[in-house]
Protein backbone atom coordinates (compact mmCIF):
# COMPACT_ATOMS: atom_id res chain seq x y z
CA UNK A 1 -23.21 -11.22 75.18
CA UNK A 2 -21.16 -14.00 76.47
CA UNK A 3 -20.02 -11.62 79.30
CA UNK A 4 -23.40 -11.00 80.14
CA UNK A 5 -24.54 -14.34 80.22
CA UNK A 6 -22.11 -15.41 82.76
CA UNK A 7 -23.08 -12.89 85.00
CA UNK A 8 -26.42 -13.81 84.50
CA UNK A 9 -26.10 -17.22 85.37
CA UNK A 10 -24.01 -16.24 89.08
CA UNK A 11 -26.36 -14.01 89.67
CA UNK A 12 -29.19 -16.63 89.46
CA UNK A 13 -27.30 -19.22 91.37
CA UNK A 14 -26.87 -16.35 94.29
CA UNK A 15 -30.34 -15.63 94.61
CA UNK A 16 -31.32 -19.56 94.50
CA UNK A 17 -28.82 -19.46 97.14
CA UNK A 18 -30.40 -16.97 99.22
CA UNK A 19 -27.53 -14.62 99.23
CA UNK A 20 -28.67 -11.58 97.83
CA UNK A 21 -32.66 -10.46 96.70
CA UNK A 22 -34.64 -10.35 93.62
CA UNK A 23 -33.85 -6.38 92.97
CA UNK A 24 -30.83 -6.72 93.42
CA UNK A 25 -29.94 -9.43 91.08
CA UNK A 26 -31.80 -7.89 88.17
CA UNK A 27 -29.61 -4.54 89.28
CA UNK A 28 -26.50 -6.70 88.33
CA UNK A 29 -27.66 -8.32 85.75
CA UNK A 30 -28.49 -4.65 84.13
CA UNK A 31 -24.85 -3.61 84.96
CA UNK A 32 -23.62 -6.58 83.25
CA UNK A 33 -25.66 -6.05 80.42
CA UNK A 34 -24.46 -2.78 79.97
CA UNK A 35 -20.69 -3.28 80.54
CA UNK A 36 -20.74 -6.18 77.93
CA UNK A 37 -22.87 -3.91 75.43
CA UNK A 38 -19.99 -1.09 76.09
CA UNK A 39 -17.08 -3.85 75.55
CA UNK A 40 -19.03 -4.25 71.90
CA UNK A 41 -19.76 -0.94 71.05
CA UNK A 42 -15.58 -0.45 71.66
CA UNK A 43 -15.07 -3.36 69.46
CA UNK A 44 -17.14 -2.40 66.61
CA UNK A 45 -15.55 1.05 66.34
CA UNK A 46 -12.14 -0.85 66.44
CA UNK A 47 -13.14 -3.34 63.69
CA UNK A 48 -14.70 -0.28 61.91
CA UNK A 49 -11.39 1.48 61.69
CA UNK A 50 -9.55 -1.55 60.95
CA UNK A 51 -11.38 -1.88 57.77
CA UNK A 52 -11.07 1.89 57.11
CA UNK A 53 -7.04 1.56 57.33
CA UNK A 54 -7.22 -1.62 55.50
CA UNK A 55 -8.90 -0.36 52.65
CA UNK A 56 -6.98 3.06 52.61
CA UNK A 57 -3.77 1.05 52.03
CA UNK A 58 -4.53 -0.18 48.41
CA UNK A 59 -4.51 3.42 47.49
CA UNK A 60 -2.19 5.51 50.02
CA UNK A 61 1.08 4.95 52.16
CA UNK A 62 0.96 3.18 55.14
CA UNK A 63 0.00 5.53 57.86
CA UNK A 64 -0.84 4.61 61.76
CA UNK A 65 -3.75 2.87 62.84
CA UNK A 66 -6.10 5.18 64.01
CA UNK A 67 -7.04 5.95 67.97
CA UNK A 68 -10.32 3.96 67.60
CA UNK A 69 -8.27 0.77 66.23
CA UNK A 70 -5.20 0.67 68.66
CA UNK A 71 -6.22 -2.49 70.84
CA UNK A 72 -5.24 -6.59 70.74
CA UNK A 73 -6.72 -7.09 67.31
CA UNK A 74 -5.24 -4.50 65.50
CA UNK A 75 -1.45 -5.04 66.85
CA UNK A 76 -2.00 -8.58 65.40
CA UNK A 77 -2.96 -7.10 62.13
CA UNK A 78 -1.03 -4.30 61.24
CA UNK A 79 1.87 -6.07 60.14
CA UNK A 80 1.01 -8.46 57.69
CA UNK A 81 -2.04 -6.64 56.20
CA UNK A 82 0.85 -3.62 55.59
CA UNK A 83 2.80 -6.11 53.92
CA UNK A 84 0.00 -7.00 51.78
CA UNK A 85 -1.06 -3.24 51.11
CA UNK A 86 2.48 -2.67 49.78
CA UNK A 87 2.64 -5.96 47.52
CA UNK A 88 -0.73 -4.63 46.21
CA UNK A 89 0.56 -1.22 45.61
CA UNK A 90 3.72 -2.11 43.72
CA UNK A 91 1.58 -4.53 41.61
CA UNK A 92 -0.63 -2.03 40.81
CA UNK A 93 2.05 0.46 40.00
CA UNK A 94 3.42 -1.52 37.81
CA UNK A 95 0.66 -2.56 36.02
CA UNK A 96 -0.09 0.98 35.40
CA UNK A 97 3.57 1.82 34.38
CA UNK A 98 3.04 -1.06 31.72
CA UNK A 99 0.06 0.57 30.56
CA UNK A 100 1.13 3.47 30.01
CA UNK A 101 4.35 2.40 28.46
CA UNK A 102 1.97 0.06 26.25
CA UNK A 103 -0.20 3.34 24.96
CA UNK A 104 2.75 5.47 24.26
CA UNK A 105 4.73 3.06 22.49
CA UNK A 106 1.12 1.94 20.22
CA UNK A 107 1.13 6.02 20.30
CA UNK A 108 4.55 6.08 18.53
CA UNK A 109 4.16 3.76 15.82
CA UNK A 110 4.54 4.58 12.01
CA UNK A 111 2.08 2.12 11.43
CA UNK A 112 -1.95 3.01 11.89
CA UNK A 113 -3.57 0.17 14.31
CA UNK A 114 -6.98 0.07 15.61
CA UNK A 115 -8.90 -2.03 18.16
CA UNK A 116 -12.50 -2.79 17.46
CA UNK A 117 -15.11 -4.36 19.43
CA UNK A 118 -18.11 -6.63 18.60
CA UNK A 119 -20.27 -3.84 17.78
CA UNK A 120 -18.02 -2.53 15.19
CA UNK A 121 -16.81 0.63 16.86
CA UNK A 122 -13.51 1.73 17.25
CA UNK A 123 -12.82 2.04 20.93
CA UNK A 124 -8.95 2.66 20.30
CA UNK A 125 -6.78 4.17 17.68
CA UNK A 126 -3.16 5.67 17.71
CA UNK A 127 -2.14 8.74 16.23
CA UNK A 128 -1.41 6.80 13.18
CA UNK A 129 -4.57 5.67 12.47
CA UNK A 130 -6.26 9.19 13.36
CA UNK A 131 -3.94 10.98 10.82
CA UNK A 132 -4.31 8.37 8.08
CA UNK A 133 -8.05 7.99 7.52
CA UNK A 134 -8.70 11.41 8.96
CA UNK A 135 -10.82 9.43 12.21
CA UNK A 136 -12.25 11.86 14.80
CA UNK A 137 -11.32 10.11 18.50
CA UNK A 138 -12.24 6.70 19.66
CA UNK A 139 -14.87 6.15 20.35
CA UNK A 140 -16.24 5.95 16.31
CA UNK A 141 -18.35 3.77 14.00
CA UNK A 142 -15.75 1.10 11.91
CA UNK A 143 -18.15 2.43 9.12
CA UNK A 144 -17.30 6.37 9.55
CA UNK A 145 -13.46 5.85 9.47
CA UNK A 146 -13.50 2.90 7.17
CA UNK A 147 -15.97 2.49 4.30
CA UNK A 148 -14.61 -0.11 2.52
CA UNK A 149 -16.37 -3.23 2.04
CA UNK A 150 -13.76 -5.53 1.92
CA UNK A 151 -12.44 -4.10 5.42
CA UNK A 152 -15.96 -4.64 6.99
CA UNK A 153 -16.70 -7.59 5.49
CA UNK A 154 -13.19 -9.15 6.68
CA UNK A 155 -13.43 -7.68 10.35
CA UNK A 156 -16.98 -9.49 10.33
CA UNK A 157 -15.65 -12.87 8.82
CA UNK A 158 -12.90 -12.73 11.75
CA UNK A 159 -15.39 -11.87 14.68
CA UNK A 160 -17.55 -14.21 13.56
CA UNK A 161 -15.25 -17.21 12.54
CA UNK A 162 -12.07 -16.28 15.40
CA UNK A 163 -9.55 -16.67 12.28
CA UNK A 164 -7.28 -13.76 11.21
CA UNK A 165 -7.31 -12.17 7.65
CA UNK A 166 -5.64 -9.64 5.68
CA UNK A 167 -7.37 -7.02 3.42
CA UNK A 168 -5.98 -4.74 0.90
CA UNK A 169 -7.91 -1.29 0.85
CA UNK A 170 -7.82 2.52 -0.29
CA UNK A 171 -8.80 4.96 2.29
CA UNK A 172 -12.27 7.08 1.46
CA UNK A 173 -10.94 10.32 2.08
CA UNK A 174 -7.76 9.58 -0.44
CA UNK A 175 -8.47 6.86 -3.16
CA UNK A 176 -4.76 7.50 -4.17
CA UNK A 177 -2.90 5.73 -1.28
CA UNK A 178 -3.01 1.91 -0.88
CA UNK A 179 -2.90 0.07 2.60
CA UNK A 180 -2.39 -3.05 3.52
CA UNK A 181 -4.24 -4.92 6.57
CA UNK A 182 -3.71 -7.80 9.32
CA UNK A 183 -7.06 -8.28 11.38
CA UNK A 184 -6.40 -10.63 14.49
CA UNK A 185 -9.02 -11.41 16.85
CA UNK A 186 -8.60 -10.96 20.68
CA UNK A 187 -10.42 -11.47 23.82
CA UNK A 188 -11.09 -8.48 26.13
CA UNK A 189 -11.11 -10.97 29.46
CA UNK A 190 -14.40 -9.99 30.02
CA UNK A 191 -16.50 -11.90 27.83
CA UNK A 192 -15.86 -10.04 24.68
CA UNK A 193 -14.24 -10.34 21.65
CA UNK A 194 -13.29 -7.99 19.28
CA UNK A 195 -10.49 -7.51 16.57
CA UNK A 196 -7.21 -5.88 16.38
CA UNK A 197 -6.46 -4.29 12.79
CA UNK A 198 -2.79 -3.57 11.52
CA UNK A 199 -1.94 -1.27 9.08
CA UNK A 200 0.86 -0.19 6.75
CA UNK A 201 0.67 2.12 3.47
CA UNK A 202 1.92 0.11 0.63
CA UNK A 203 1.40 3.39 -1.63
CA UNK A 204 5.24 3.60 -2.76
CA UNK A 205 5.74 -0.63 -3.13
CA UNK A 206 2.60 -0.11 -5.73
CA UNK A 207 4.45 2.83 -6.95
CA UNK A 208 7.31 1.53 -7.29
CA UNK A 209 5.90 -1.67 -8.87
CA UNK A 210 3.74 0.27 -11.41
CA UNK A 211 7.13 2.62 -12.49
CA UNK A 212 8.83 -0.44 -12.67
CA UNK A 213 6.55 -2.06 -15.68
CA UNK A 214 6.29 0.94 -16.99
CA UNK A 215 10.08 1.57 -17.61
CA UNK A 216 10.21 -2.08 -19.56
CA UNK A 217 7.05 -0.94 -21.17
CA UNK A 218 8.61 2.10 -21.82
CA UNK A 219 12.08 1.47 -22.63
CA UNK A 220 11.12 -1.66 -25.05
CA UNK A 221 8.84 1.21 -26.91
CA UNK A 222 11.71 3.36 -27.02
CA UNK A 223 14.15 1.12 -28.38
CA UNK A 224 11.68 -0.48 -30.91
CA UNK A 225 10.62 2.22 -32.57
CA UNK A 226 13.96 3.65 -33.80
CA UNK A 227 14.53 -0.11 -35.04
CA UNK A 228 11.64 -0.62 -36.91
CA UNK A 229 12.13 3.11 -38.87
CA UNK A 230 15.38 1.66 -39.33
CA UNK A 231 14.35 -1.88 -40.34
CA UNK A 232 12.18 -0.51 -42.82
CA UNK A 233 14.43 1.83 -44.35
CA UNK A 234 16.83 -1.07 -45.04
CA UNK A 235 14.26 -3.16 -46.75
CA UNK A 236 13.24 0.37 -48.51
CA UNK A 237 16.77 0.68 -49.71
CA UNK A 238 17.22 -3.29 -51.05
CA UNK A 239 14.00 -3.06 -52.78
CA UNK A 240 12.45 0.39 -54.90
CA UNK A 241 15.55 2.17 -53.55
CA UNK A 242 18.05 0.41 -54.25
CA UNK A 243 19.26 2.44 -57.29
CA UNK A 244 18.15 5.87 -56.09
CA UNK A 245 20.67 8.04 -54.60
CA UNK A 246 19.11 10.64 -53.40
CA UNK A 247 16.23 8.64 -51.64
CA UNK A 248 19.63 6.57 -50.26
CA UNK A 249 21.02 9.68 -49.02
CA UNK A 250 18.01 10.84 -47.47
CA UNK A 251 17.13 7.33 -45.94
CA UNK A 252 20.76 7.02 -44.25
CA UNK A 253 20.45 10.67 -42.87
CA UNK A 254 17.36 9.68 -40.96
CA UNK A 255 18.86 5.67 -39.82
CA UNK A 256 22.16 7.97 -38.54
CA UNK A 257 19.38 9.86 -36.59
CA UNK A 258 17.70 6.98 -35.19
CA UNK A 259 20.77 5.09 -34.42
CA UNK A 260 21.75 8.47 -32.43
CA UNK A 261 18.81 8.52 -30.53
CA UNK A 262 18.74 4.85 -29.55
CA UNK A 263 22.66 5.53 -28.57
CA UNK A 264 21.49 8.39 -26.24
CA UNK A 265 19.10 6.05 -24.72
CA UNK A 266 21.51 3.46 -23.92
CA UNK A 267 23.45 5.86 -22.46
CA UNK A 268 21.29 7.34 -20.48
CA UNK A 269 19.86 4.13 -19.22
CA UNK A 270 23.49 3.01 -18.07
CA UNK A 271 24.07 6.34 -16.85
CA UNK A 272 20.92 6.15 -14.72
CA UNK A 273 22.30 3.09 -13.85
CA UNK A 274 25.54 3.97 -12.24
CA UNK A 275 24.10 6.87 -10.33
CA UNK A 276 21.66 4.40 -8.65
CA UNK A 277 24.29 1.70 -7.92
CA UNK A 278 25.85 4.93 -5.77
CA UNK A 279 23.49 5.93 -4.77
CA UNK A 280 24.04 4.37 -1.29
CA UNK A 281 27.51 5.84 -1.17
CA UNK A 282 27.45 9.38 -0.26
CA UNK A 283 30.09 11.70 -1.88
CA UNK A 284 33.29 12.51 0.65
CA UNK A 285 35.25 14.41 -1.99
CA UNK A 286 35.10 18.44 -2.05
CA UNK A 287 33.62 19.82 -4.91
CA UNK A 288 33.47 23.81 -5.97
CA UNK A 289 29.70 24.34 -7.96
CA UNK A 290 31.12 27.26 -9.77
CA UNK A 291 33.61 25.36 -11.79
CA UNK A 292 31.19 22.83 -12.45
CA UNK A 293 28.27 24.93 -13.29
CA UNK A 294 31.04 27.06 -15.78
CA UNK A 295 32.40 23.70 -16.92
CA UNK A 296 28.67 22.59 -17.71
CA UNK A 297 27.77 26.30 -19.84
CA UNK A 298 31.01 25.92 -21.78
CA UNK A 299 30.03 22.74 -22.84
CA UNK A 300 26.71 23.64 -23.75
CA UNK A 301 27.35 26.74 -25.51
CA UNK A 302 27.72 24.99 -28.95
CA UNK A 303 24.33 23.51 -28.59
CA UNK A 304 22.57 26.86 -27.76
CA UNK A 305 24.44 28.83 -30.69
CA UNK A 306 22.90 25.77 -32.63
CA UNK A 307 19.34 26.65 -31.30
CA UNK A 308 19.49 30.10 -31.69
CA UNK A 309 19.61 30.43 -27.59
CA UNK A 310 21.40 33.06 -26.09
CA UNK A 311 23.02 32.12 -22.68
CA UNK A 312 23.04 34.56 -19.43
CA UNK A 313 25.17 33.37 -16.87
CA UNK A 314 25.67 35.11 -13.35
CA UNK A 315 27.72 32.56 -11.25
CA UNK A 316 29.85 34.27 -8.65
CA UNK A 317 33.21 32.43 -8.50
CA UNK A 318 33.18 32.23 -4.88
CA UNK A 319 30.44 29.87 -4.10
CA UNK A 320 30.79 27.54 -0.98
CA UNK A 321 32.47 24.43 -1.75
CA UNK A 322 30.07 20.95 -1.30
CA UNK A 323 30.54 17.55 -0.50
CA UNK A 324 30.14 16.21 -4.24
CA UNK A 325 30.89 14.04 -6.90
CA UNK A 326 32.54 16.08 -9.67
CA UNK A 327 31.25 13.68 -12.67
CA UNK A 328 27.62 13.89 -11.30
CA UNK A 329 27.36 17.33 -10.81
CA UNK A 330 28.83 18.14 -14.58
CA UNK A 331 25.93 15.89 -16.00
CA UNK A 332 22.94 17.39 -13.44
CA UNK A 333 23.94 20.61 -14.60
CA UNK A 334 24.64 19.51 -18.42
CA UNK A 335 21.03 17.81 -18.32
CA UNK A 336 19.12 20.80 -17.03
CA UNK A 337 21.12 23.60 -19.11
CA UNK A 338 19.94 20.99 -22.05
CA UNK A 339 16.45 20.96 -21.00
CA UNK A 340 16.05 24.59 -21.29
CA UNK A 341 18.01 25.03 -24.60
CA UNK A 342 15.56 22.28 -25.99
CA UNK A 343 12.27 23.95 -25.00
CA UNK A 344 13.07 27.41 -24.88
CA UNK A 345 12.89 27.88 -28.59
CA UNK A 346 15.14 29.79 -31.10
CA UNK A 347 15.59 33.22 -30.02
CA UNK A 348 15.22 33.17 -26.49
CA UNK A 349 17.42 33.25 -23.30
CA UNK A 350 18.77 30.57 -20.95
CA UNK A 351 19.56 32.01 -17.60
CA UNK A 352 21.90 30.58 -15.59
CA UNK A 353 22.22 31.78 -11.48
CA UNK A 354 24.08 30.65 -8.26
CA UNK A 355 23.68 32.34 -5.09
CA UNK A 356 24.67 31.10 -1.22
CA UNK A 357 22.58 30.90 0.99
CA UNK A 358 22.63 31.14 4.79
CA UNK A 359 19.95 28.44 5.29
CA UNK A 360 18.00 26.39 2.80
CA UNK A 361 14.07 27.21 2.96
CA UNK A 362 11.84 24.63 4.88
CA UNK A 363 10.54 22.87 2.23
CA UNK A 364 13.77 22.05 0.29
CA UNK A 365 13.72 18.08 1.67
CA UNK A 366 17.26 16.91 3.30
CA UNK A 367 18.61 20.57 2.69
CA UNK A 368 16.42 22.56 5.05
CA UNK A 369 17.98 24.61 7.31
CA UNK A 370 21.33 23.77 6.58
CA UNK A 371 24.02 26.23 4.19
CA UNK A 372 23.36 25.94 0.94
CA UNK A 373 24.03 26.77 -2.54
CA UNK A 374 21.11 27.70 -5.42
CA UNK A 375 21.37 27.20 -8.73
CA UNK A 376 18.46 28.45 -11.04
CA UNK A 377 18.09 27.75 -14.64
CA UNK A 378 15.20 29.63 -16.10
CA UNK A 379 14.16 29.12 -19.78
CA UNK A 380 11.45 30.94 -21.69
CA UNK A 381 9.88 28.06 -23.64
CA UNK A 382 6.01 27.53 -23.22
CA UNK A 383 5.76 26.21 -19.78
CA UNK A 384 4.15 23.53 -17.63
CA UNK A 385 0.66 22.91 -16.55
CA UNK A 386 1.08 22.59 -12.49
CA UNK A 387 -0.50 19.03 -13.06
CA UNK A 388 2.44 17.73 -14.86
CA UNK A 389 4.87 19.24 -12.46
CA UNK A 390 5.11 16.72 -9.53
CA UNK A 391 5.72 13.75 -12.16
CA UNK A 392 9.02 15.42 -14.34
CA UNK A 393 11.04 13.10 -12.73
CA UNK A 394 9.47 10.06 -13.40
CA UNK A 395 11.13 8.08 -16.14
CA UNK A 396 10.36 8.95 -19.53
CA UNK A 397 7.72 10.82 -18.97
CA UNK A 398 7.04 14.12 -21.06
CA UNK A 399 4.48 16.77 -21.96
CA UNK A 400 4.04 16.35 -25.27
CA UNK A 401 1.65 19.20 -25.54
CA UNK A 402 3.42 21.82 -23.49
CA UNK A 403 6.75 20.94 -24.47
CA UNK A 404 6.45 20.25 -28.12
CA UNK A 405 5.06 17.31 -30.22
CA UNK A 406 7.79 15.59 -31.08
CA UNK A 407 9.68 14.15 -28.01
CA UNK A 408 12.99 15.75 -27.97
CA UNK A 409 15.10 13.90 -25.43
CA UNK A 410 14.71 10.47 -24.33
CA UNK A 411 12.86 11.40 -21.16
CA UNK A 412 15.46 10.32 -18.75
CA UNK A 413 17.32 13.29 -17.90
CA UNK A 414 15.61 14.97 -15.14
CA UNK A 415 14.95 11.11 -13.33
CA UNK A 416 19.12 11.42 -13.66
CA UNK A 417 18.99 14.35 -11.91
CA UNK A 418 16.62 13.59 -9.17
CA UNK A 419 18.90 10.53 -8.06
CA UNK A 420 21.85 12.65 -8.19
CA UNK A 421 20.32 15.29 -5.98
CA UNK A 422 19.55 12.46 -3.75
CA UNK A 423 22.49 11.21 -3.43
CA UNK A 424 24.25 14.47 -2.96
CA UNK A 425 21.42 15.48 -0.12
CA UNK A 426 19.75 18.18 -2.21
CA UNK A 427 16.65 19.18 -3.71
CA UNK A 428 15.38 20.13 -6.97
CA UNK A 429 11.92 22.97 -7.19
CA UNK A 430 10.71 23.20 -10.55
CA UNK A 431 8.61 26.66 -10.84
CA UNK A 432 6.75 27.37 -14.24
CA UNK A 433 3.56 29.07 -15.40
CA UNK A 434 2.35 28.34 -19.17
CA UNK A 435 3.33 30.52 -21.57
CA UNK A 436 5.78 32.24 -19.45
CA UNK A 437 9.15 29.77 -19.28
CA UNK A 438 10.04 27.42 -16.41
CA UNK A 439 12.70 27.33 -13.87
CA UNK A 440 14.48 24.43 -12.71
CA UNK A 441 16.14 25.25 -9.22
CA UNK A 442 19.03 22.94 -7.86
CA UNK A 443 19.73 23.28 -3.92
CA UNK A 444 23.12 21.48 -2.55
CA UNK A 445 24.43 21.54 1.06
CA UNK A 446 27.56 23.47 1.54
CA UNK A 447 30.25 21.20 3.12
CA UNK A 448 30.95 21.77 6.70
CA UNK A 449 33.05 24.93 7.16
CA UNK A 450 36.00 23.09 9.23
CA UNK A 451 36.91 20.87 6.23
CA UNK A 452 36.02 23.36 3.38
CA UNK A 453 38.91 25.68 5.06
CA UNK A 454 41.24 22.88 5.49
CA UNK A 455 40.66 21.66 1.90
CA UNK A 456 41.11 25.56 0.21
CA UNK A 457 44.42 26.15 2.29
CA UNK A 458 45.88 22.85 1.02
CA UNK A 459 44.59 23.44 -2.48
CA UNK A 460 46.37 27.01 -2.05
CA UNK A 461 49.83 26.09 -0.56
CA UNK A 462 50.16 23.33 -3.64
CA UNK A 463 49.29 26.06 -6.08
CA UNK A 464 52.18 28.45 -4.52
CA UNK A 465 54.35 25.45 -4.37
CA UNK A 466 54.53 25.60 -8.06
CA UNK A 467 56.96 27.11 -9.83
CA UNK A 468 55.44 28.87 -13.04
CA UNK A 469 58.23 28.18 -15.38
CA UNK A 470 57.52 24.48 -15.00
CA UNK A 471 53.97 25.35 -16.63
């Protein structure tokens, strides 16, 4: 336009001049026209793909200019906006890299977490948090995944008041576990708020917390009712029995009894003990299962005779040797052979097994997978209900019912065995139907085969070494 203008303006001042006509200086001043409205038309298709190749750079590679935007402007351009379209690339690069490194690490956490909006709905969850209240995928009603009214009631208070809470809760879907919860409110950036919840399962702490009153509970009841039978007897014997022998003898019997049993409990108590003070310390010394297991049977073979229990023992001498502690292994085995002499009842069997094994099954805990050894004890007493069978271990717990009325150990023996299987890396599987016997099977990991070799051929050159008349 300013082009044209100018040419206008000679072209006026010519024919006011006289120089040239009318027609022929609106001719010109159509030529004009024209070339300046060409010289536009060329610079709007050059701005055009300026901005084209400008905008392409925020999500492609730098590339050329293209034909329609090679003139002045764009050589003035190119450089710094590329400049800028690579600084915006790397930004945005990274901030995507950080993103992504952001969801997979929130991804791989142990720990459920959650981000809710204002509207209560869950618009992120990890894998945690999916798996642990059994949540369908974000997005989700807080309600549907969450029921609890403390949990809603504290995400409201912190939406509502911007301060952070925690919340203790049970999960709908599983009233047995407990979880604990940190609710923080955030800002989006764009005007909303919402909350970010925190999660971790405090199920064993109130486990572990519950077993823990219930062993004082449980030991003080132990202990004081073996001194109170005795505590009476004594004031039975200074008073009406004082002079009466045979209530005397009688009365002593059952105090020797009592004082027996509250010795047993003591020592199983400090026995329990020890094994957990090592249990931190795994076993380095090489340890043969067969002589144990045969060490244990001897032992016990008085006891059964006693009961009227026959044992059957099939323990090939050649078992694979295990990282182990000799003491521990004599009691596990002592406590389990004892178990099933107890409640199999007179005039059954005890059987007593040991096989290798190539690999472990896969649901025999640390063990799985790896060379083992299995020992099975199998009695034919009454049996277990399946509902008492995941508990066994627990400190002094029994089955009255199923094993007998009268408590006939002090309820600590297979807890002692569960810590010395987990110190040793094994596994114990307890299999029993009512009415049909139980069997308690033991799993330990075979040592590695490198120092198992080196350990029998030094065992072997001391035992040639000796010369049998110094026996």
């Amino acid at each position: 336009m300013v082009g044209s203008t100018a040419a206008a303006l000679a072209l006026l001042l010519l024919l006011a001049a006289g120089q040239i006509g009318i027609l022929m200086a609106l001719v010109g001043w159509l030529v004009s026209l024209a070339g300046a409205g060409w010289i536009a038309h060329r610079r709007l298709r050059e701005l055009e793909a300026i901005a084209a190749w400008i905008e392409a750079l925020t999500r492609d590679p730098p590339r050329p200019v293209p034909g329609e935007g090679k003139g002045l402007l764009a050589g003035r351009l190119v450089r710094p906006v590329t400049e800028l379209g690579r600084e915006l690339r790397r930004r945005s690069g990274r901030m995507v890299a950080q993103q992504r490194m952001l969801r997979s690490t929130i991804e791989a956490l142990p720990d459920p977490i959650m981000l809710v909006d204002g509207e209560l709905t869950v618009i992120r969850a990890n894998e945690a948090a999916r798996r642990s209240f059994d949540s369908p995928a974000p997005p989700v009603a807080l309600a549907r995944v969450l029921r609890d009214p403390g949990v809603l009631a504290a995400v409201g208070a912190a939406l509502a008041g911007n301060a952070a809470g925690s919340v203790a809760f049970s999960p709908t879907h599983d009233r047995v576990k407990q979880f604990g919860s940190r609710i923080e409110p955030v800002d989006f950036g764009d005007g909303r708020r919402g909350v970010l919840m925190t999660m971790r399962e405090q199920t064993e702490q109130v486990m572990i917390e519950r077993m823990r009153s219930d062993f004082v509970a449980n030991a003080s009841h132990e202990i004081r009712t073996p001194l109170a039978s005795i505590q009476g007897m004594i004031e039975t014997l200074r008073g009406a029995a004082r002079h009466d022998p045979q209530a005397r003898e009688m009365f002593l019997a059952i105090m020797g009894e009592e004082a027996a049993r509250m010795a047993r409990l003591v020592d199983d108590l400090l026995s329990l003990s020890r094994v957990e003070l090592a249990a931190l310390q795994p076993p380095r010394e090489l340890c043969h299962p067969s002589e144990a297991l045969n060490f244990a049977v001897d032992r016990m073979r008085a006891t059964a005779e006693q009961g009227g229990v026959t044992l059957a023992v099939d323990v090939p001498s050649e078992l694979p040797a295990v990282l182990g502690d000799d003491d521990q292994l004599h009691q596990l085995f002592v406590n389990l052979i004892d178990n099933a002499i107890k409640y199999g009842g007179q005039g059954t069997a005890v059987r007593v097994e040991a096989v290798p094994l190539a690999a472990a099954p896969a649901d025999s805990g640390p063990a799985t997978g790896r060379p083992s050894v299995r020992i099975s004890i199998s009695d034919q007493g009454p049996g277990i209900a399946a509902e008492h069978l995941p508990r066994l271990t627990e400190r002094f717990y029994r089955v009255e019912g199923a094993r007998g009325r009268r408590p006939k150990g002090t309820g600590l023996g297979l807890a002692i065995v569960k810590h010395i299987l987990r110190r040793h890396q094994g596994h114990l599987a307890i299999r029993s139907t009512p009415g049909a016997g139980s069997t308690f099977t033991v799993l330990l990991p075979a040592a590695p085969v490198e120092l198992a070799a080196v350990t029998d051929s030094s065992r072997n050159s001391h035992k040639s070494s000796v010369d049998p008349g110094d026996l």
